[in-house]
Protein backbone atom coordinates (compact mmCIF):
# COMPACT_ATOMS: atom_id res chain seq x y z
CA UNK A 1 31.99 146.38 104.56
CA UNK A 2 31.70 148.04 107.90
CA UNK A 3 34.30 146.77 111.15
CA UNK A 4 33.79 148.28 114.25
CA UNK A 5 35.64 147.22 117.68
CA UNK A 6 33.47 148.11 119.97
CA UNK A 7 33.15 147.41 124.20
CA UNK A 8 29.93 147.20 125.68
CA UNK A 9 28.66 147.20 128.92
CA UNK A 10 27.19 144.18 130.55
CA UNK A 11 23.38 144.97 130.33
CA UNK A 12 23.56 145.67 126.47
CA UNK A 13 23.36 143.27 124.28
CA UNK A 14 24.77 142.50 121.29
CA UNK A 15 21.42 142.59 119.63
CA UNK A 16 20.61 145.87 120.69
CA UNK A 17 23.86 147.64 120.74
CA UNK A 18 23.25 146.75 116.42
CA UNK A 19 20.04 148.10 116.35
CA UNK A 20 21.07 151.48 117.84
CA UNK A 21 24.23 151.83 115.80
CA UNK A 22 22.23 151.32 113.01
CA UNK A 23 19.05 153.31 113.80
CA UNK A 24 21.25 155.75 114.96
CA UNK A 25 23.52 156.08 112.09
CA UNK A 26 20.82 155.51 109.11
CA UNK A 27 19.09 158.68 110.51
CA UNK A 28 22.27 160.64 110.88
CA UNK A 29 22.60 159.71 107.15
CA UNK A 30 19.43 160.60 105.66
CA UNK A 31 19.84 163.79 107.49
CA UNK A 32 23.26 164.62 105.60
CA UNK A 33 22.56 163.69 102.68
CA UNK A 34 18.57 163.90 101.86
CA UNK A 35 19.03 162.19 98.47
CA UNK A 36 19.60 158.96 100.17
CA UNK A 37 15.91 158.60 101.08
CA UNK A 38 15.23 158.12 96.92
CA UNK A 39 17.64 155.47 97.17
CA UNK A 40 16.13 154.13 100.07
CA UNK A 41 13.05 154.17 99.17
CA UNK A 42 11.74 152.05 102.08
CA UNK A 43 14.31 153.86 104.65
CA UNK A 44 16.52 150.72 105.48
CA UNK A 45 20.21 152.22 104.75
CA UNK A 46 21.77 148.86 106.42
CA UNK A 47 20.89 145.30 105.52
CA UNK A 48 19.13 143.36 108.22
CA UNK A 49 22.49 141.02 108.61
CA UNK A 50 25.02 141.34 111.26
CA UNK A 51 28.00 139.19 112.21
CA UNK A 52 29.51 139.75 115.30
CA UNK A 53 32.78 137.74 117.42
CA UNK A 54 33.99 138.01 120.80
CA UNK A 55 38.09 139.19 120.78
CA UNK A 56 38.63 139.11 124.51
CA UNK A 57 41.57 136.26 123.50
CA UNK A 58 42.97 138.57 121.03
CA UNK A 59 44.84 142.42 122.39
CA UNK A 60 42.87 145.21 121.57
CA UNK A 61 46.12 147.00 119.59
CA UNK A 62 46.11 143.55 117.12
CA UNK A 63 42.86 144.27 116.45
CA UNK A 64 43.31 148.02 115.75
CA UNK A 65 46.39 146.49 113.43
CA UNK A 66 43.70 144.25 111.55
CA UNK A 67 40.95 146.95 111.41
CA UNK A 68 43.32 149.72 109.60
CA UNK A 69 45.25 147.42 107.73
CA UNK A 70 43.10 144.42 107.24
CA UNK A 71 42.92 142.76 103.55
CA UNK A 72 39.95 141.33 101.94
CA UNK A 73 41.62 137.91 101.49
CA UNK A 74 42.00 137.22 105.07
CA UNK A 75 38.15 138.43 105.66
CA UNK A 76 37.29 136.23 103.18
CA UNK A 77 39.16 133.34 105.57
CA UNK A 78 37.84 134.20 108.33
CA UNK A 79 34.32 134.38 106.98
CA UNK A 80 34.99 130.61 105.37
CA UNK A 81 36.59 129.64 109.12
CA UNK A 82 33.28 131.32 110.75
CA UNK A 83 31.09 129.33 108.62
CA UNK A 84 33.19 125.93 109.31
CA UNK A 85 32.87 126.91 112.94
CA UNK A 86 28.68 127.14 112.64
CA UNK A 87 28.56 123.95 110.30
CA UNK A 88 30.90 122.04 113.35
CA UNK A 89 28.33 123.55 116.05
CA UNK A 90 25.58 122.45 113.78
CA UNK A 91 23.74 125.60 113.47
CA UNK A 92 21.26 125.80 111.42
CA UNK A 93 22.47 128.65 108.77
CA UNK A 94 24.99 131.09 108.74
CA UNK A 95 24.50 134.10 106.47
């Protein structure tokens, strides 16, 4: 599992900002280390999921903190809090 705190500017999306990180990164990859593309057969390093949240609530050094130090039982909390949060906005799936 991959976090990244990231700031973008206002006429990049969310969307897009993923698609170049991942492009971007899955070529810089293949590149390094050419044995990948065996593994990758079809040349998708990433899955096609994302999850992304807003922090501007939350100081940018707690989130550093949670980043470097973070533990996979409060992920896993936060995940089940995410998904409570879709079910209560009644989206249709959360993945």
């Amino acid at each position: 599992m991959l976090h990244l705190f990231v700031s973008l500017p206002f006429d990049l999306s969310v969307s897009m900002a993923f698609k170049l990180f991942k492009g971007r990164s899955a070529h810089e990859l293949f590149a390094a280390f050419p044995s990948f593309r065996s593994i990758f057969r079809k040349g998708h390093f990433w899955s096609p999921g994302k999850f992304c949240r807003s922090v501007s609530n939350v100081k940018a050094e707690a989130i550093r903190h949670y980043i470097e130090n973070h533990k996979f039982k409060e992920l896993r909390q936060s995940i089940r809090e995410a998904k409570v949060e879709a079910e209560q906005m009644r989206l249709v799936s959360f993945c």
